[in-house]
C-alpha atoms as a PDB file:
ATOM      1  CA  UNK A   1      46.748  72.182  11.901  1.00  0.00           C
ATOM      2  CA  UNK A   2      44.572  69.555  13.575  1.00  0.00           C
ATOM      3  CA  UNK A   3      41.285  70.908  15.106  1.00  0.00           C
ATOM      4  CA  UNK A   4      39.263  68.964  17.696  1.00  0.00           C
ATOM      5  CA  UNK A   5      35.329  69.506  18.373  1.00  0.00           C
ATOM      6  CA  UNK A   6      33.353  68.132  20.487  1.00  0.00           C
ATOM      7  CA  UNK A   7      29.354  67.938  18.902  1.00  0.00           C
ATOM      8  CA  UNK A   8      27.480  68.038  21.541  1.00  0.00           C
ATOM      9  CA  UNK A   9      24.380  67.038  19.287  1.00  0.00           C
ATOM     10  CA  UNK A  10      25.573  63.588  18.382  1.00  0.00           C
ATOM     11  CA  UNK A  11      28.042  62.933  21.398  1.00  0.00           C
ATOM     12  CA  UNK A  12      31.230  62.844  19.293  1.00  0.00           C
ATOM     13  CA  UNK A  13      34.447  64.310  19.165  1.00  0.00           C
ATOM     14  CA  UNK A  14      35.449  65.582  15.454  1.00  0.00           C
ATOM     15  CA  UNK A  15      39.073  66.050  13.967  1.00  0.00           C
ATOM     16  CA  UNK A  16      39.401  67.781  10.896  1.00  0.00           C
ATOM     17  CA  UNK A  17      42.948  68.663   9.439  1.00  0.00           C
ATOM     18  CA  UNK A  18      42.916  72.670   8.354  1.00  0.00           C
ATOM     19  CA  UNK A  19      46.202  74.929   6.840  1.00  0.00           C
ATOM     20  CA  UNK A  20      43.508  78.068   7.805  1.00  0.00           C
ATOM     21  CA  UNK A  21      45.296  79.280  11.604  1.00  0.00           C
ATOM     22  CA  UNK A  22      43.173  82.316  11.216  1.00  0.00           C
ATOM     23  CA  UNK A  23      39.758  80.530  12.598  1.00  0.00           C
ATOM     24  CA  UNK A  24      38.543  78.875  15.447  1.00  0.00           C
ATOM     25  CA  UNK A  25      38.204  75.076  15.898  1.00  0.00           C
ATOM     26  CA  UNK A  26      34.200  75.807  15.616  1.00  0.00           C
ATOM     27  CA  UNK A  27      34.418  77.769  12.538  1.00  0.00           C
ATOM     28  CA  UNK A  28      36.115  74.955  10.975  1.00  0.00           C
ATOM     29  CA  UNK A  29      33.650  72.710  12.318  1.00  0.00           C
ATOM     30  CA  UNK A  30      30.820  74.832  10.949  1.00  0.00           C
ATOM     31  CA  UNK A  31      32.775  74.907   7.474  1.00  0.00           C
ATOM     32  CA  UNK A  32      32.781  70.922   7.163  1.00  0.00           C
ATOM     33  CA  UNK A  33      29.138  70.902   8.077  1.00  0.00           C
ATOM     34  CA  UNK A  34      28.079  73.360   5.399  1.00  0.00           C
ATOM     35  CA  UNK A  35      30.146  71.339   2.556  1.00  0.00           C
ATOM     36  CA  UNK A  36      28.753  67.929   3.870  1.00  0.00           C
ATOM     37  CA  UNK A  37      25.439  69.540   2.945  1.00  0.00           C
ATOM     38  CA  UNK A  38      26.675  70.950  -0.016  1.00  0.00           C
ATOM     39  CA  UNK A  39      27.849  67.325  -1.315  1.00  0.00           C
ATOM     40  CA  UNK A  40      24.645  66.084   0.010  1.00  0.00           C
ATOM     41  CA  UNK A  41      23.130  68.517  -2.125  1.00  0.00           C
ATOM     42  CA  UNK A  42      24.745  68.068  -5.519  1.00  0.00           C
ATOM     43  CA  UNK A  43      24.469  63.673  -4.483  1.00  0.00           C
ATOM     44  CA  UNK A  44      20.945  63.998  -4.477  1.00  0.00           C
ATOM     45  CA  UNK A  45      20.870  66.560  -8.210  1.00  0.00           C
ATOM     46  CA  UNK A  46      22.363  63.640  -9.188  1.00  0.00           C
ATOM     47  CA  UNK A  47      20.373  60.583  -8.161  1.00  0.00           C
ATOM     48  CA  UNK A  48      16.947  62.967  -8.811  1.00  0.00           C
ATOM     49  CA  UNK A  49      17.223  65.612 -11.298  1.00  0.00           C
ATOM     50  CA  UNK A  50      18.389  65.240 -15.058  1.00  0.00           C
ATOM     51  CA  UNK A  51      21.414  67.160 -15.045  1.00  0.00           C
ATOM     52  CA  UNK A  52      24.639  65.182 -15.913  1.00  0.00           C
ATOM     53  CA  UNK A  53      26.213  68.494 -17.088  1.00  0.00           C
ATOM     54  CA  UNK A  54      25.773  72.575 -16.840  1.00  0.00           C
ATOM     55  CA  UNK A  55      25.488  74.244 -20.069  1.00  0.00           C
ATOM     56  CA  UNK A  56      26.615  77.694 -18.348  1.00  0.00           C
ATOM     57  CA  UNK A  57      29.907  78.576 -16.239  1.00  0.00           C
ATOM     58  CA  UNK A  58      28.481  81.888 -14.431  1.00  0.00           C
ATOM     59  CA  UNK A  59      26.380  81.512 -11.512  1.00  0.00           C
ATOM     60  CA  UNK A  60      23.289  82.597 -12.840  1.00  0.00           C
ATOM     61  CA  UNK A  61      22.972  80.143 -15.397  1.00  0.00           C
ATOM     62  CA  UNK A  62      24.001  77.263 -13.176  1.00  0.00           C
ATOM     63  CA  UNK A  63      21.152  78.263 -10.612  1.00  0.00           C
ATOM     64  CA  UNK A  64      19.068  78.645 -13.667  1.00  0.00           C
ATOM     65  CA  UNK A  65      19.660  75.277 -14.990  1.00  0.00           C
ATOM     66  CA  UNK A  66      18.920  73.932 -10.977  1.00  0.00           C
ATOM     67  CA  UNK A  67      15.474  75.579 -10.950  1.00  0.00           C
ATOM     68  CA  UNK A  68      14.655  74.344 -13.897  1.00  0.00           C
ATOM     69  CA  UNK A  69      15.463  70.388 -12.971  1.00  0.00           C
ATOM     70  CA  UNK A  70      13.672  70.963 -10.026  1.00  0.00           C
ATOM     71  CA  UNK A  71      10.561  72.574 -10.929  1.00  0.00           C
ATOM     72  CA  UNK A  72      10.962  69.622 -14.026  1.00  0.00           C
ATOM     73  CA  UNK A  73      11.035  67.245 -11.522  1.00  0.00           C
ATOM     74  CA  UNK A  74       8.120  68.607  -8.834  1.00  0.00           C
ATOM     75  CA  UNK A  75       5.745  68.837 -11.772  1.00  0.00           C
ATOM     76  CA  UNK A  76       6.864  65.436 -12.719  1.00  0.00           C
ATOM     77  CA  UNK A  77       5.627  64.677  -9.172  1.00  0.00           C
ATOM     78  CA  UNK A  78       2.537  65.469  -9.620  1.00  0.00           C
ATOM     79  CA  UNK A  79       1.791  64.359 -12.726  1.00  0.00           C
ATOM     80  CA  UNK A  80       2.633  60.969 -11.684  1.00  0.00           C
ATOM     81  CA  UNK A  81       0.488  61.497  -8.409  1.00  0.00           C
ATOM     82  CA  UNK A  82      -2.073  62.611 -10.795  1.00  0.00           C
ATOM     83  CA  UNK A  83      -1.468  59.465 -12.951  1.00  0.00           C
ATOM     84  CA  UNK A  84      -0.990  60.942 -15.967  1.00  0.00           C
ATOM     85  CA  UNK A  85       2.836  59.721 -16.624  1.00  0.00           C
ATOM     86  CA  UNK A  86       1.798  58.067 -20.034  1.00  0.00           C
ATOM     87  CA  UNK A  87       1.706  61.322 -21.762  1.00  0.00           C
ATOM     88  CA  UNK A  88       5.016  62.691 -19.646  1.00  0.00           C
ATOM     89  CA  UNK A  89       6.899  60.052 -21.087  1.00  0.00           C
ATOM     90  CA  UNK A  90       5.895  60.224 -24.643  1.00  0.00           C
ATOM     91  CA  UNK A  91       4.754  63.935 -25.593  1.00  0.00           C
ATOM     92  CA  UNK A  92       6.567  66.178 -23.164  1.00  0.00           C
ATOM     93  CA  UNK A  93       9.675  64.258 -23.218  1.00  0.00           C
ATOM     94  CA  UNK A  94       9.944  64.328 -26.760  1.00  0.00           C
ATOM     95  CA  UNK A  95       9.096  68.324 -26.425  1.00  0.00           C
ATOM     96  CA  UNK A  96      11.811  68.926 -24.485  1.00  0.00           C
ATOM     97  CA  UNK A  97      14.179  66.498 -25.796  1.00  0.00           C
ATOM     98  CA  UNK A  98      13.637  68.102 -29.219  1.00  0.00           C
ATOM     99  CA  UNK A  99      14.211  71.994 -26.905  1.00  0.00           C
ATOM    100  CA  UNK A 100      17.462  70.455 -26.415  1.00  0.00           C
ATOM    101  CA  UNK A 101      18.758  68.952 -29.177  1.00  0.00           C
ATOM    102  CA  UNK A 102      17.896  72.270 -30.843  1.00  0.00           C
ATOM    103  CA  UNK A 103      20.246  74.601 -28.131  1.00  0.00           C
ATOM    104  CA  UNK A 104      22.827  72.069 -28.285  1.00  0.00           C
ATOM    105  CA  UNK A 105      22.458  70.497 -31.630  1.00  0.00           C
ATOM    106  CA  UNK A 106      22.810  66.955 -32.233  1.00  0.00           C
ATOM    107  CA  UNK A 107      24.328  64.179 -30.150  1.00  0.00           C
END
């Protein structure tokens, strides 16, 4: 099925390609802008936060593991707003690094 929308917001007329008959050309629209963010999303986990993989399958511990890396990486913020990155990179690095290597055992 091809589905045509016009965004009104931008001026543009969208095609997507669907096998879903069941929905309306703006549902489908709506669907394609919520995984764009989606892959947005996980883009900038990547390029920010220091997850390469998740140590969990279920949903809590995925979300888990998110909130972590970014509370990790807002308090990392500060600290280098506050100026004090010398001791993030040595001593709290090597804190958690050691955290790790302990759950997960070595490399």
């Amino acid at each position: 099925r091809r589905v045509k929308f016009y965004d009104c917001e931008r001026r543009k007329t969208l095609v997507f390609l669907t096998n879903n008959f069941d929905i309306t050309a703006f549902q489908v629209a709506l669907l394609y802008k919520n995984r764009c963010k989606i892959e947005l999303f996980f883009k900038w986990i990547e390029q920010h936060l220091d997850v390469k993989v998740f140590w969990g399958e279920s949903q809590n511990a995925v979300k888990t593991q998110i909130w972590i890396a970014v509370c990790t990486f807002v308090w990392r913020c500060c600290m280098k707003k506050m100026k004090t990155i010398r001791f993030f990179k040595t001593g709290l690095t090597l804190f958690f690094w050691g955290q790790k290597q302990a759950y997960l055992g070595p490399s």
